[in-house]
PDB file of N, CA and C in Angstrom:
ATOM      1  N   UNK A   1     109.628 127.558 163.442  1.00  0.00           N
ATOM      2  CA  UNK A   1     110.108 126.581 162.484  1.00  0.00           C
ATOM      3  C   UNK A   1     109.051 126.416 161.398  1.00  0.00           C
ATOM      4  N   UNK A   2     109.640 126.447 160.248  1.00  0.00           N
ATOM      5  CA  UNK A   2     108.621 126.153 159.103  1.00  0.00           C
ATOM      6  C   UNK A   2     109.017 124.869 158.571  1.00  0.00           C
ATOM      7  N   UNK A   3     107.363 124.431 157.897  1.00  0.00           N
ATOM      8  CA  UNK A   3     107.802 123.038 157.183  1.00  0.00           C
ATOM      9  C   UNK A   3     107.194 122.814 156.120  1.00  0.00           C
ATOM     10  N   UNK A   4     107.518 122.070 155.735  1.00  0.00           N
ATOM     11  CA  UNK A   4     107.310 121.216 153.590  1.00  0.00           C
ATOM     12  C   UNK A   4     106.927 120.142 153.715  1.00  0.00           C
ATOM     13  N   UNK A   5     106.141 119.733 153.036  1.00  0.00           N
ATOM     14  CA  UNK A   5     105.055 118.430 152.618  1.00  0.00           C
ATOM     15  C   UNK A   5     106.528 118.116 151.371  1.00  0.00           C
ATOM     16  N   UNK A   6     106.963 117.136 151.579  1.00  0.00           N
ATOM     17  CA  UNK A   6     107.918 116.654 150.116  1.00  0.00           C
ATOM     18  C   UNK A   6     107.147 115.327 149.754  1.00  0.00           C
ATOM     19  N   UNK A   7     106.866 115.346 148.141  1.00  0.00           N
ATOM     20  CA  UNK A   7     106.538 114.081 148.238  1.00  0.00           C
ATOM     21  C   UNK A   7     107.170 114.182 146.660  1.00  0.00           C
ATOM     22  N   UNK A   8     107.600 112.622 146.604  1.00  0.00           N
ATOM     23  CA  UNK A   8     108.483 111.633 145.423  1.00  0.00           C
ATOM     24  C   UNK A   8     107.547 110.540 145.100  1.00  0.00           C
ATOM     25  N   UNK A   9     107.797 111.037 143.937  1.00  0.00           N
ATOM     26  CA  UNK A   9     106.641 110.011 143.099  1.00  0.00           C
ATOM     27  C   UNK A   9     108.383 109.068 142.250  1.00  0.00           C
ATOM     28  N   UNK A  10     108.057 107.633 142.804  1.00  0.00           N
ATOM     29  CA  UNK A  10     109.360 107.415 142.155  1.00  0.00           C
ATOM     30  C   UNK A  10     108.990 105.747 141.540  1.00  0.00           C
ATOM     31  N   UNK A  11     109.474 105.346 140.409  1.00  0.00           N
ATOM     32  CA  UNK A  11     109.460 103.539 140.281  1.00  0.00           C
ATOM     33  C   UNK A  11     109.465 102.919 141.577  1.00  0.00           C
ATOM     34  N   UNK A  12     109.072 101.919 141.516  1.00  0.00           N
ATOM     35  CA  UNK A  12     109.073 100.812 142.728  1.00  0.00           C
ATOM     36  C   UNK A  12     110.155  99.769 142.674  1.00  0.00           C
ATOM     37  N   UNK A  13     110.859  99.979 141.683  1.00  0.00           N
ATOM     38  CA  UNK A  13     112.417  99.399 141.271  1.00  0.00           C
ATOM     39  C   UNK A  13     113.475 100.398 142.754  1.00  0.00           C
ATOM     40  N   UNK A  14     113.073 101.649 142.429  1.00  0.00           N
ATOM     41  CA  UNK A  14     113.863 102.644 142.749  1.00  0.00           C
ATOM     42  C   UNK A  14     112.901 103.368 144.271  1.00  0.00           C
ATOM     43  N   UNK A  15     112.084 102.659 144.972  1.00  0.00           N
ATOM     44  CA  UNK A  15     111.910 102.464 146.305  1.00  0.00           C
ATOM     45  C   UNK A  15     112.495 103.178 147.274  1.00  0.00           C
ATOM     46  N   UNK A  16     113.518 101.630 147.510  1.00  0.00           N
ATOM     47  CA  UNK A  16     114.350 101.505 149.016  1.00  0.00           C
ATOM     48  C   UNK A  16     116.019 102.566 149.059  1.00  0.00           C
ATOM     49  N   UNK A  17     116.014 103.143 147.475  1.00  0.00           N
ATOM     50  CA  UNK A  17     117.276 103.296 147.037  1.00  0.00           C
ATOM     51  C   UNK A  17     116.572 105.405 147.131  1.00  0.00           C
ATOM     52  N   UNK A  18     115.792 105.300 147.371  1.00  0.00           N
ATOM     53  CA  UNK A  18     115.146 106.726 147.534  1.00  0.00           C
ATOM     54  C   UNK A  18     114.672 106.926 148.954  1.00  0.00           C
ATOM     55  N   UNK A  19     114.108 106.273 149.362  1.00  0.00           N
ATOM     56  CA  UNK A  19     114.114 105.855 150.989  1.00  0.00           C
ATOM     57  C   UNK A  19     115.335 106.220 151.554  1.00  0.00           C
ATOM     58  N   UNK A  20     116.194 105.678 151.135  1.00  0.00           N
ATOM     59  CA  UNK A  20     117.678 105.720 151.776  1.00  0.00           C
ATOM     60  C   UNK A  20     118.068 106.845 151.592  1.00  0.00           C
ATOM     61  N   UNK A  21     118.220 107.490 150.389  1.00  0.00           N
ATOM     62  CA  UNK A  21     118.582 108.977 150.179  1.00  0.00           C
ATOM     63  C   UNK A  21     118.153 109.942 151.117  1.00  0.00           C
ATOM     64  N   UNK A  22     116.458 110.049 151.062  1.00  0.00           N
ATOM     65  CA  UNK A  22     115.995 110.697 151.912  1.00  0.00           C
ATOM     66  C   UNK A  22     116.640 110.479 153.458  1.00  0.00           C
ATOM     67  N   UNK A  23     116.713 109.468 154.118  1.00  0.00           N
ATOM     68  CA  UNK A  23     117.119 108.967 155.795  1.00  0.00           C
ATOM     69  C   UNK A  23     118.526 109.435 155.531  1.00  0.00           C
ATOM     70  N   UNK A  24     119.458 109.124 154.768  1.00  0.00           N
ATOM     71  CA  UNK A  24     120.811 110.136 154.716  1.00  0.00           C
ATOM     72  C   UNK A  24     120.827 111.392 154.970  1.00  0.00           C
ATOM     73  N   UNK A  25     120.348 111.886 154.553  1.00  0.00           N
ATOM     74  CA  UNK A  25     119.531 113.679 154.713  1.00  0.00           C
ATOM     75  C   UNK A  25     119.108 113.981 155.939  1.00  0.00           C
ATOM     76  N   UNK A  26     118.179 113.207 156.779  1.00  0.00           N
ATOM     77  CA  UNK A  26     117.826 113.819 157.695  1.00  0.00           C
ATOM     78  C   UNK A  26     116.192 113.383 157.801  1.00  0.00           C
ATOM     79  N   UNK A  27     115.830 112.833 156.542  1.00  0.00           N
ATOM     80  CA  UNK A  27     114.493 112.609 156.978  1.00  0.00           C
ATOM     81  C   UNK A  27     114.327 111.560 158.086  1.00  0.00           C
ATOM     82  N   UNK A  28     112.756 111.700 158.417  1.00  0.00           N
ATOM     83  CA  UNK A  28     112.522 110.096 159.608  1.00  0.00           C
ATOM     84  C   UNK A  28     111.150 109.581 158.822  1.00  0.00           C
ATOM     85  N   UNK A  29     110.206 109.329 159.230  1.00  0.00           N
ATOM     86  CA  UNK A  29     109.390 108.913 159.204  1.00  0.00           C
ATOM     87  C   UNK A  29     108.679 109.389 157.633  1.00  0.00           C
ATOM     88  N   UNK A  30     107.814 108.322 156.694  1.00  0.00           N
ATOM     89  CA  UNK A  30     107.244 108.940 155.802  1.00  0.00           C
ATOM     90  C   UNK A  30     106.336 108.182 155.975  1.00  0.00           C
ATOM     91  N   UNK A  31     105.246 108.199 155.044  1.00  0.00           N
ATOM     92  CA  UNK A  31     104.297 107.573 153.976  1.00  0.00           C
ATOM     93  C   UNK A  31     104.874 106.755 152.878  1.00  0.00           C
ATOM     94  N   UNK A  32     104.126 105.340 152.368  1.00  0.00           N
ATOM     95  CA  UNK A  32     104.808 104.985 151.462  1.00  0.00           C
ATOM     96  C   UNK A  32     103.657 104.290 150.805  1.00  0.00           C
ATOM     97  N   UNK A  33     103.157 105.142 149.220  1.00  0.00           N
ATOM     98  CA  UNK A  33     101.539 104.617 148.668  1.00  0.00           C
ATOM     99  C   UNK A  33     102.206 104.006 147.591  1.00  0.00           C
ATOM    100  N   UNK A  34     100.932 102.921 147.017  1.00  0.00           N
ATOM    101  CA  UNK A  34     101.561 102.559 145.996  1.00  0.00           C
ATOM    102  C   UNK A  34     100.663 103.496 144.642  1.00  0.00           C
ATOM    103  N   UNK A  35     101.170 103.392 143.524  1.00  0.00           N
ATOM    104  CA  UNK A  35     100.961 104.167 142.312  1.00  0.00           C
ATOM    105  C   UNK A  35     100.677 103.507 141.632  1.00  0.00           C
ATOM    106  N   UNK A  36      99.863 103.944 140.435  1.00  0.00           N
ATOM    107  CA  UNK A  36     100.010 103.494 138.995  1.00  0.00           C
ATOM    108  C   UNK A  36     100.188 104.468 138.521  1.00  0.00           C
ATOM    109  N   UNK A  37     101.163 105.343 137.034  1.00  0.00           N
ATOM    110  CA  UNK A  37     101.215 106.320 136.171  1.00  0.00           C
ATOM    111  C   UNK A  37     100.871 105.801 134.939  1.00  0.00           C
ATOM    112  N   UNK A  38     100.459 106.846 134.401  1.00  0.00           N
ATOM    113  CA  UNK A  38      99.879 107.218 133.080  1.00  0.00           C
ATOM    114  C   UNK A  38     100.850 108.419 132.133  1.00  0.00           C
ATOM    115  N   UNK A  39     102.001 107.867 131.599  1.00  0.00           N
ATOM    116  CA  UNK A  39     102.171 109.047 130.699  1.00  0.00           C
ATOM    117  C   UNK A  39     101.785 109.444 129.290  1.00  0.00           C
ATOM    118  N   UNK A  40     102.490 109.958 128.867  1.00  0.00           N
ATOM    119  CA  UNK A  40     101.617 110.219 127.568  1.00  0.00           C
ATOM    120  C   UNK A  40     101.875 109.338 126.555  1.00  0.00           C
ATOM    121  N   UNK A  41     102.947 108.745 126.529  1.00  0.00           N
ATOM    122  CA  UNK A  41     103.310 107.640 125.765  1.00  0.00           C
ATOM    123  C   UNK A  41     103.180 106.608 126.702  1.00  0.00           C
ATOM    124  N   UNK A  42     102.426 105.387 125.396  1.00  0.00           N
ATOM    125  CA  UNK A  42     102.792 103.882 126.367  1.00  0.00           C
ATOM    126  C   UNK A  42     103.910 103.502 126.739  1.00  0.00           C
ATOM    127  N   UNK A  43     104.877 102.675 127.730  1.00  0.00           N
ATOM    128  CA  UNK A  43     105.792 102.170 127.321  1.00  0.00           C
ATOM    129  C   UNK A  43     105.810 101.161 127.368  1.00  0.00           C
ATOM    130  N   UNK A  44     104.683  99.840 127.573  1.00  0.00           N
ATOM    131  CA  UNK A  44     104.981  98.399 127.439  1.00  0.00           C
ATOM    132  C   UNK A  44     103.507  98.316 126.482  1.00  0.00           C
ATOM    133  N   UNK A  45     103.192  97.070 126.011  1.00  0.00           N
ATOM    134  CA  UNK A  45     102.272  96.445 125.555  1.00  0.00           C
ATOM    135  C   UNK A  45     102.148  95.319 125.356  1.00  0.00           C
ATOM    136  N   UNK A  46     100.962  94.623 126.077  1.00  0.00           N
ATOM    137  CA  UNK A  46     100.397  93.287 126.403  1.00  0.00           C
ATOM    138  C   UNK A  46      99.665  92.911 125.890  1.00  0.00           C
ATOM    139  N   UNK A  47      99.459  92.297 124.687  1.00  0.00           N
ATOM    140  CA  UNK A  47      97.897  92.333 124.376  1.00  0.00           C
ATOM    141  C   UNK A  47      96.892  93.307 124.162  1.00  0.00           C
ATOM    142  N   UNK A  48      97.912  94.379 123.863  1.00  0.00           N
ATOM    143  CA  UNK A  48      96.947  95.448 123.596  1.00  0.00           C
ATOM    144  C   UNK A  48      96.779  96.174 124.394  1.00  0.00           C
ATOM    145  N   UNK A  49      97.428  95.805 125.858  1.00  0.00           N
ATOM    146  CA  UNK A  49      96.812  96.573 126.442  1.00  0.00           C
ATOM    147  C   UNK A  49      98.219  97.642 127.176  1.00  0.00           C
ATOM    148  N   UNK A  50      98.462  98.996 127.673  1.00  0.00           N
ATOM    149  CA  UNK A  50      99.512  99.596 128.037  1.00  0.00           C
ATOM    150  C   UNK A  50      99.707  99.533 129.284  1.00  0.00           C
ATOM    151  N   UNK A  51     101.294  99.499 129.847  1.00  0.00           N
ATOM    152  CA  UNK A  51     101.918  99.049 130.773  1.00  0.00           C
ATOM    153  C   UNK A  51     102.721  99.846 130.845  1.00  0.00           C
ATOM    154  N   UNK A  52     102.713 100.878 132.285  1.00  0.00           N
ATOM    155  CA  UNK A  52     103.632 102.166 132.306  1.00  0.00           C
ATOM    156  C   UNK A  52     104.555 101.166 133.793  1.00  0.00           C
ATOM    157  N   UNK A  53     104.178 100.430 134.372  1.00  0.00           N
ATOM    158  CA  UNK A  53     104.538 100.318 135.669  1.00  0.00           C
ATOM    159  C   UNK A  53     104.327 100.570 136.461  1.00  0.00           C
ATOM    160  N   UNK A  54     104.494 100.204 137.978  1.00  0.00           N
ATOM    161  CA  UNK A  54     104.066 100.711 139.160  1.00  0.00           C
ATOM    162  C   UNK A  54     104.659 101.682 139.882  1.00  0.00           C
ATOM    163  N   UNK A  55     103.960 102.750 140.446  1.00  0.00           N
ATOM    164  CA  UNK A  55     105.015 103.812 141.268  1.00  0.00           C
ATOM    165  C   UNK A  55     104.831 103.685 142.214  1.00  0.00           C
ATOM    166  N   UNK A  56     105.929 104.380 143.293  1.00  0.00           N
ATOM    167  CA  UNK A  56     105.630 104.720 144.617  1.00  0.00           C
ATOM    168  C   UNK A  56     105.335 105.624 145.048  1.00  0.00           C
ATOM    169  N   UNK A  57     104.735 106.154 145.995  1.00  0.00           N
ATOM    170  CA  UNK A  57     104.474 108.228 146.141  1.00  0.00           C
ATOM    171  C   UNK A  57     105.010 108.045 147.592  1.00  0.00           C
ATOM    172  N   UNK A  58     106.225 108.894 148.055  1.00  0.00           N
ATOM    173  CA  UNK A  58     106.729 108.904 149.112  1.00  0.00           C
ATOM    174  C   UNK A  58     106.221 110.218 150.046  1.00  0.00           C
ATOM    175  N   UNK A  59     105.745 110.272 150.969  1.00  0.00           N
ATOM    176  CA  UNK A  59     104.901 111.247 151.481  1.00  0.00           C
ATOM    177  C   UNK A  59     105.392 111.979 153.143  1.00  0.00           C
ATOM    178  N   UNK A  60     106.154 112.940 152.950  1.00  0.00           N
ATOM    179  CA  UNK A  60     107.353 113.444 154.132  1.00  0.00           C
ATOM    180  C   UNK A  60     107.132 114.785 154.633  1.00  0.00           C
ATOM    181  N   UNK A  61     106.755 114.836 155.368  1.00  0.00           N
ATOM    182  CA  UNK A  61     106.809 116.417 156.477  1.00  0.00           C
ATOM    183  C   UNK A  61     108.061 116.553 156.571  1.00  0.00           C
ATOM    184  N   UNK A  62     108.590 117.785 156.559  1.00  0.00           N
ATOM    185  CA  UNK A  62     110.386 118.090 156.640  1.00  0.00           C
ATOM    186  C   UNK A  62     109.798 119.319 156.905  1.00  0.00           C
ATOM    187  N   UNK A  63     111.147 120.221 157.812  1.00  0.00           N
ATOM    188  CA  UNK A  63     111.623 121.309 157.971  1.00  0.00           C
ATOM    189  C   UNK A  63     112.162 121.963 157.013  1.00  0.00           C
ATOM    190  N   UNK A  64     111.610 122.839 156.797  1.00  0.00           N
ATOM    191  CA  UNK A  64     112.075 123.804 155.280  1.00  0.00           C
ATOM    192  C   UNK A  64     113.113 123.601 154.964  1.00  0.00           C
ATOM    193  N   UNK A  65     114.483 124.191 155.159  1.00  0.00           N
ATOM    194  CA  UNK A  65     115.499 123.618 155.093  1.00  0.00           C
ATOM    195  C   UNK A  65     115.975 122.493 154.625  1.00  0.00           C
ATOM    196  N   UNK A  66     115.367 121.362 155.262  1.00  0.00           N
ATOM    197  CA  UNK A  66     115.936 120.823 155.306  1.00  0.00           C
ATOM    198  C   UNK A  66     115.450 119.399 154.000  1.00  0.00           C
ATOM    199  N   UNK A  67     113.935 119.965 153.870  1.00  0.00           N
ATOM    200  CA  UNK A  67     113.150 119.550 152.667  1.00  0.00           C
ATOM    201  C   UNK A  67     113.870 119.427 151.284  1.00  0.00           C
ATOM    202  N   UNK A  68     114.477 120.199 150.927  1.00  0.00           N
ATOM    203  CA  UNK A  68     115.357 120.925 149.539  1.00  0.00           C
ATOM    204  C   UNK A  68     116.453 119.982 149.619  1.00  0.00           C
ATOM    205  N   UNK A  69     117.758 119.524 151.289  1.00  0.00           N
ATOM    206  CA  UNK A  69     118.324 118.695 150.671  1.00  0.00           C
ATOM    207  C   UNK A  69     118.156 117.279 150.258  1.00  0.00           C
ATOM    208  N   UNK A  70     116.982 116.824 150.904  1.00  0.00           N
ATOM    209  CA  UNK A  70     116.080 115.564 150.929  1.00  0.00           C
ATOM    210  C   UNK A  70     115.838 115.593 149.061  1.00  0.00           C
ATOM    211  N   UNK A  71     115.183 116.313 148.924  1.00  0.00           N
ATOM    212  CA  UNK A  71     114.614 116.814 147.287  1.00  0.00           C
ATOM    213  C   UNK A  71     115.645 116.740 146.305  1.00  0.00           C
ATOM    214  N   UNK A  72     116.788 117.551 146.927  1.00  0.00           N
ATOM    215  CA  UNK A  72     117.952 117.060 146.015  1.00  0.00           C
ATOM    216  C   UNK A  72     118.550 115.729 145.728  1.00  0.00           C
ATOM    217  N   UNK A  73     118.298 115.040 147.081  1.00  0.00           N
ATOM    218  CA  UNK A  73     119.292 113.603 147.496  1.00  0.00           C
ATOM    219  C   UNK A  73     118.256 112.703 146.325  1.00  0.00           C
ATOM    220  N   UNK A  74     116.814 112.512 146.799  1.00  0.00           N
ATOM    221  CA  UNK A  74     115.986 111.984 145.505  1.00  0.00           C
ATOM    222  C   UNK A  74     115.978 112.119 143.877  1.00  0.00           C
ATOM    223  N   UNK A  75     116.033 113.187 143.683  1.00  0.00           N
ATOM    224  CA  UNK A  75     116.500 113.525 142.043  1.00  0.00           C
ATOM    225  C   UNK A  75     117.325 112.769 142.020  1.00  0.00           C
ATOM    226  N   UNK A  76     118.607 112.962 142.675  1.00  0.00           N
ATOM    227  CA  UNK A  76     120.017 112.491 141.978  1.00  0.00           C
ATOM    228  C   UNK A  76     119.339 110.875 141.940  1.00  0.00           C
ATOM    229  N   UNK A  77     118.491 110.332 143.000  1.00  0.00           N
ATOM    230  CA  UNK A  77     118.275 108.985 142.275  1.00  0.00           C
ATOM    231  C   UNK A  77     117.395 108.461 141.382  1.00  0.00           C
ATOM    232  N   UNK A  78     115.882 109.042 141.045  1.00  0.00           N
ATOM    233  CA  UNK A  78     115.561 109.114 140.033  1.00  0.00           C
ATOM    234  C   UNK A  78     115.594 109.737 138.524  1.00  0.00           C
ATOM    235  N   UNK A  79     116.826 110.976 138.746  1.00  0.00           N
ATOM    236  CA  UNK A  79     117.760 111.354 137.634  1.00  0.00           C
ATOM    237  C   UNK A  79     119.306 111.401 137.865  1.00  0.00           C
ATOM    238  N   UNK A  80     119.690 109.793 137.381  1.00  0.00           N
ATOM    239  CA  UNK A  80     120.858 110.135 137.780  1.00  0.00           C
ATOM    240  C   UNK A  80     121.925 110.645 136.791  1.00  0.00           C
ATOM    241  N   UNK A  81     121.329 110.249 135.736  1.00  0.00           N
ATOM    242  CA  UNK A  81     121.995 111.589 134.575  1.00  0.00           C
ATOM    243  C   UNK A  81     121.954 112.930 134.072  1.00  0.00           C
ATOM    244  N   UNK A  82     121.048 113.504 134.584  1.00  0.00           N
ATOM    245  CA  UNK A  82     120.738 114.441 134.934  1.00  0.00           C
ATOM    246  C   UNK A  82     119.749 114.924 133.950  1.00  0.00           C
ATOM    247  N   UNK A  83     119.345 114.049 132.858  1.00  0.00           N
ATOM    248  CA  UNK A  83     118.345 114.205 131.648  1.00  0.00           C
ATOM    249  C   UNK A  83     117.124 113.685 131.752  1.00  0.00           C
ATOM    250  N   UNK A  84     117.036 112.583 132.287  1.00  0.00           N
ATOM    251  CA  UNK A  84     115.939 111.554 131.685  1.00  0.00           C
ATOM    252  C   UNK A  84     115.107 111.741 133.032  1.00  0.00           C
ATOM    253  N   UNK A  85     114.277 111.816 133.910  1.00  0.00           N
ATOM    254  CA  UNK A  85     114.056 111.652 134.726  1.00  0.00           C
ATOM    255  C   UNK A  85     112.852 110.126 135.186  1.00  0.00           C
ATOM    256  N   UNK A  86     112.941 109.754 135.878  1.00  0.00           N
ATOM    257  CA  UNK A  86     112.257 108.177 136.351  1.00  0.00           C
ATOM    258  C   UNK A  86     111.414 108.595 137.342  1.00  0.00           C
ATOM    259  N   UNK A  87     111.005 110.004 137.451  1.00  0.00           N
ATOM    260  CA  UNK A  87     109.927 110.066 138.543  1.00  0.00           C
ATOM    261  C   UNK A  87     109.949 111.718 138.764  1.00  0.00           C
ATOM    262  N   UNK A  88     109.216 111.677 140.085  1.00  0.00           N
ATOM    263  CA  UNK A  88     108.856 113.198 140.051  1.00  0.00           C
ATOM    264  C   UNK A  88     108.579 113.569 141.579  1.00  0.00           C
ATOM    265  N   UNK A  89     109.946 114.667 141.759  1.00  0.00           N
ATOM    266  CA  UNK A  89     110.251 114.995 143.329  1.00  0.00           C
ATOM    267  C   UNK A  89     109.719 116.573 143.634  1.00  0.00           C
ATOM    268  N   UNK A  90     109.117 116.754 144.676  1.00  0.00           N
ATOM    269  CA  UNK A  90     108.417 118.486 144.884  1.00  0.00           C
ATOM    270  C   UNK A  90     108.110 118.709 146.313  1.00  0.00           C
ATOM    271  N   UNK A  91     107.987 119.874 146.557  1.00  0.00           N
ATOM    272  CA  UNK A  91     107.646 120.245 148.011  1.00  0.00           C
ATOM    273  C   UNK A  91     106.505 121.061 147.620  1.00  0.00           C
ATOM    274  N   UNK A  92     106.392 121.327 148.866  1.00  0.00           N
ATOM    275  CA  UNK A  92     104.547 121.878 149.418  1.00  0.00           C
ATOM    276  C   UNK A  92     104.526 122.714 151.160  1.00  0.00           C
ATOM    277  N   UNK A  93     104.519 124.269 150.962  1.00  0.00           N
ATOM    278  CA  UNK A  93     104.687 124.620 151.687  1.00  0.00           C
ATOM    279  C   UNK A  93     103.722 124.421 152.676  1.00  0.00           C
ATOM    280  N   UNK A  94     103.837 124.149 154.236  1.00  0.00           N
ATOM    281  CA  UNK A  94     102.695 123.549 155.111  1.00  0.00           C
ATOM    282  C   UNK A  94     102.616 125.023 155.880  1.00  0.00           C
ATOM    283  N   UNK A  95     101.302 125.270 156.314  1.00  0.00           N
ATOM    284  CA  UNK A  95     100.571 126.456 157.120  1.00  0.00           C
ATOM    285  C   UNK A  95     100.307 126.075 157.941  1.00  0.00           C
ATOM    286  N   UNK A  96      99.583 125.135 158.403  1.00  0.00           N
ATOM    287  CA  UNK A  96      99.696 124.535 160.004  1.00  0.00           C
ATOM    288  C   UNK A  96      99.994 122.995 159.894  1.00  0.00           C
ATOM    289  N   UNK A  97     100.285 122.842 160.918  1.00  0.00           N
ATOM    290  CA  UNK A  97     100.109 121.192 161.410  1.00  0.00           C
ATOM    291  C   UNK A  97     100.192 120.740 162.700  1.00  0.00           C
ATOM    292  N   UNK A  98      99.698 119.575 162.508  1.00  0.00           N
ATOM    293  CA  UNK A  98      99.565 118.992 164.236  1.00  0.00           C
ATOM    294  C   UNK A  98      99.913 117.329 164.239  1.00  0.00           C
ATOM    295  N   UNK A  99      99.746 117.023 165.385  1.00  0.00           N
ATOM    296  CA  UNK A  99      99.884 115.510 165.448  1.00  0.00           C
ATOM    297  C   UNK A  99     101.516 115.270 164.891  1.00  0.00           C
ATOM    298  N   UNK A 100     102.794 115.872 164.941  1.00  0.00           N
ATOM    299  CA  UNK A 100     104.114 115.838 164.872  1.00  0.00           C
ATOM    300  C   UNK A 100     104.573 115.383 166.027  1.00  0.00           C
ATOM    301  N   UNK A 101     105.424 114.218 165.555  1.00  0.00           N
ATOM    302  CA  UNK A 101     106.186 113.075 166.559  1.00  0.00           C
ATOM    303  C   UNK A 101     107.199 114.598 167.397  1.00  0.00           C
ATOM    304  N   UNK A 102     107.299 114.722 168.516  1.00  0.00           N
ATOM    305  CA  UNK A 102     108.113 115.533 169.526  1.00  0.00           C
ATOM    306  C   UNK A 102     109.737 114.973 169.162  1.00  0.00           C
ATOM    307  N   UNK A 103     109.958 113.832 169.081  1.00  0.00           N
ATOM    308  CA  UNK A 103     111.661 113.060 168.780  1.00  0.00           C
ATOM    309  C   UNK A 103     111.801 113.881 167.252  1.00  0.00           C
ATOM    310  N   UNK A 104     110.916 114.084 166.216  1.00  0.00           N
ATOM    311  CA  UNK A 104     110.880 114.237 165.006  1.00  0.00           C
ATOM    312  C   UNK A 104     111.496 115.731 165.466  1.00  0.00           C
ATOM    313  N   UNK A 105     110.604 116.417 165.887  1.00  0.00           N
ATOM    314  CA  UNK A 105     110.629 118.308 165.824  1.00  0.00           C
ATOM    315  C   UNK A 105     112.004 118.452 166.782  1.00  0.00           C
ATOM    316  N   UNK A 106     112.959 117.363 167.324  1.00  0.00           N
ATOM    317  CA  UNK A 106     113.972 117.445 168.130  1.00  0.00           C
ATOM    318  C   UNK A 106     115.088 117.124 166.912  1.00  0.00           C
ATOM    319  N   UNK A 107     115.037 116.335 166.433  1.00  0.00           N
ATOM    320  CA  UNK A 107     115.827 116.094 165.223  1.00  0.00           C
ATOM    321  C   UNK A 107     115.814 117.356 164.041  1.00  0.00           C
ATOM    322  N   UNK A 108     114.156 117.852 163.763  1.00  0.00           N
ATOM    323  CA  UNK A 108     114.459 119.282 162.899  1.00  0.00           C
ATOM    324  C   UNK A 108     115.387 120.283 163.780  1.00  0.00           C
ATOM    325  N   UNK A 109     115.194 120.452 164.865  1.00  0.00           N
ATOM    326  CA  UNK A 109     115.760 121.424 165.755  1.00  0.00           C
ATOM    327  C   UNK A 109     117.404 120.648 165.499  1.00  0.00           C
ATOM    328  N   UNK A 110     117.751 120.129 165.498  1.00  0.00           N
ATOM    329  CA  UNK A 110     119.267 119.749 165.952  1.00  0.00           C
ATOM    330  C   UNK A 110     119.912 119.836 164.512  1.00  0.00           C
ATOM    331  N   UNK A 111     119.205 119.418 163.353  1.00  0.00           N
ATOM    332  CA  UNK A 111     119.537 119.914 162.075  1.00  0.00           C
ATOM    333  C   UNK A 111     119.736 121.510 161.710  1.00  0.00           C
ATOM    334  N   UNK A 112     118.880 122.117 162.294  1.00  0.00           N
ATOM    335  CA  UNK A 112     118.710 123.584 162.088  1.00  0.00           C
ATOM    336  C   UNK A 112     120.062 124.359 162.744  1.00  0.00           C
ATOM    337  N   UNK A 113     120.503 123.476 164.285  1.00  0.00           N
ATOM    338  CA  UNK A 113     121.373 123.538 165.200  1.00  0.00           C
ATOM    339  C   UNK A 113     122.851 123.623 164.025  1.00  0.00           C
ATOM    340  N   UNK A 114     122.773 122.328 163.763  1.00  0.00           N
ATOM    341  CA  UNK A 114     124.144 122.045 162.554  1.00  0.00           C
ATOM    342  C   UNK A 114     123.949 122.912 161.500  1.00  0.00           C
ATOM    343  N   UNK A 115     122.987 123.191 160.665  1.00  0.00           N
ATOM    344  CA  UNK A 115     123.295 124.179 159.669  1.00  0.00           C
ATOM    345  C   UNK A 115     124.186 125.356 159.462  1.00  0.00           C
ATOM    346  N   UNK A 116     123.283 125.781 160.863  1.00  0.00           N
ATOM    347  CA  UNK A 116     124.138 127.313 161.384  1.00  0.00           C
ATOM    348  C   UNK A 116     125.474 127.354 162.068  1.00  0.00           C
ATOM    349  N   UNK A 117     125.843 126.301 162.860  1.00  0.00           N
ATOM    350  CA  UNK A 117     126.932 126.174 162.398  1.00  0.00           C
ATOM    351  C   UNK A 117     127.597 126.119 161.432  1.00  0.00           C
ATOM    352  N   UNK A 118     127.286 125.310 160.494  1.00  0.00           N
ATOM    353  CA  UNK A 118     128.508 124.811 159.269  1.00  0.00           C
ATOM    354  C   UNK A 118     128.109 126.501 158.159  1.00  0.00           C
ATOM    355  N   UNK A 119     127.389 127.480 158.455  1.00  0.00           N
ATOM    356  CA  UNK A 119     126.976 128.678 157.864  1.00  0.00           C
ATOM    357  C   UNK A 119     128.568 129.991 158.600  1.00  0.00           C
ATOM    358  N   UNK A 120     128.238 129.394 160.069  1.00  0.00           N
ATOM    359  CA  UNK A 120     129.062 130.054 160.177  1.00  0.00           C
ATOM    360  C   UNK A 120     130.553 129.977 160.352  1.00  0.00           C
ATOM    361  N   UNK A 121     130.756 128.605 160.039  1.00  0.00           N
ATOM    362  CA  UNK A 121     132.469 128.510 159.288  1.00  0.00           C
ATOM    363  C   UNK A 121     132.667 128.888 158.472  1.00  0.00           C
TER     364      UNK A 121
END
């Protein structure tokens, strides 16, 4: 079994509503940091001073597979028009790892289980 580091850099408006996407999919367990971004344009100003907002960085071990539909389910919520985007979703191929919840690598396995099925209808 191979696996992907996915991590979503997303608003903190747009959180629990990316959270959810991901757990629809198949994810379990993540990381959840908080952010500050810097883009190249300001977009608020206080006194002078610039105000991009706060982000979240969502931080997920997934099964290859199964990483991509997680990745997809997030876009659609930080782009849901398919132009503008409100954040920034990617994977990261993993070479080893350890310390993986056993219930977790039973759930990749049972996903992998359903794929190939629904491949071979």
């Amino acid at each position: 079994m191979k696996f992907s580091a996915l991590v979503a850099i997303v608003p903190e408006e747009l959180e629990q509503e990316s959270i959810d996407a991901a757990r629809e999919q198949g994810a379990g367990g993540m990381t959840v940091m908080s952010g500050r971004g810097i883009s190249n344009t300001a977009k608020k100003s206080f006194f002078g001073m610039s105000y991009d907002g706060s982000q979240k960085v969502l931080l997920m071990v997934l099964e290859k597979g199964l990483s991509l539909h997680v990745m997809k389910a997030i876009q659609k919520v930080i782009m849901p028009d398919e132009r503008d985007s409100q954040g920034m979703v990617f994977t990261v191929p993993l070479e080893h790892l350890g310390g993986i919840d056993m219930s977790q690598l039973e759930k990749f396995e049972q996903h992998l289980a359903e794929q190939s099925v629904k491949e071979t209808l």
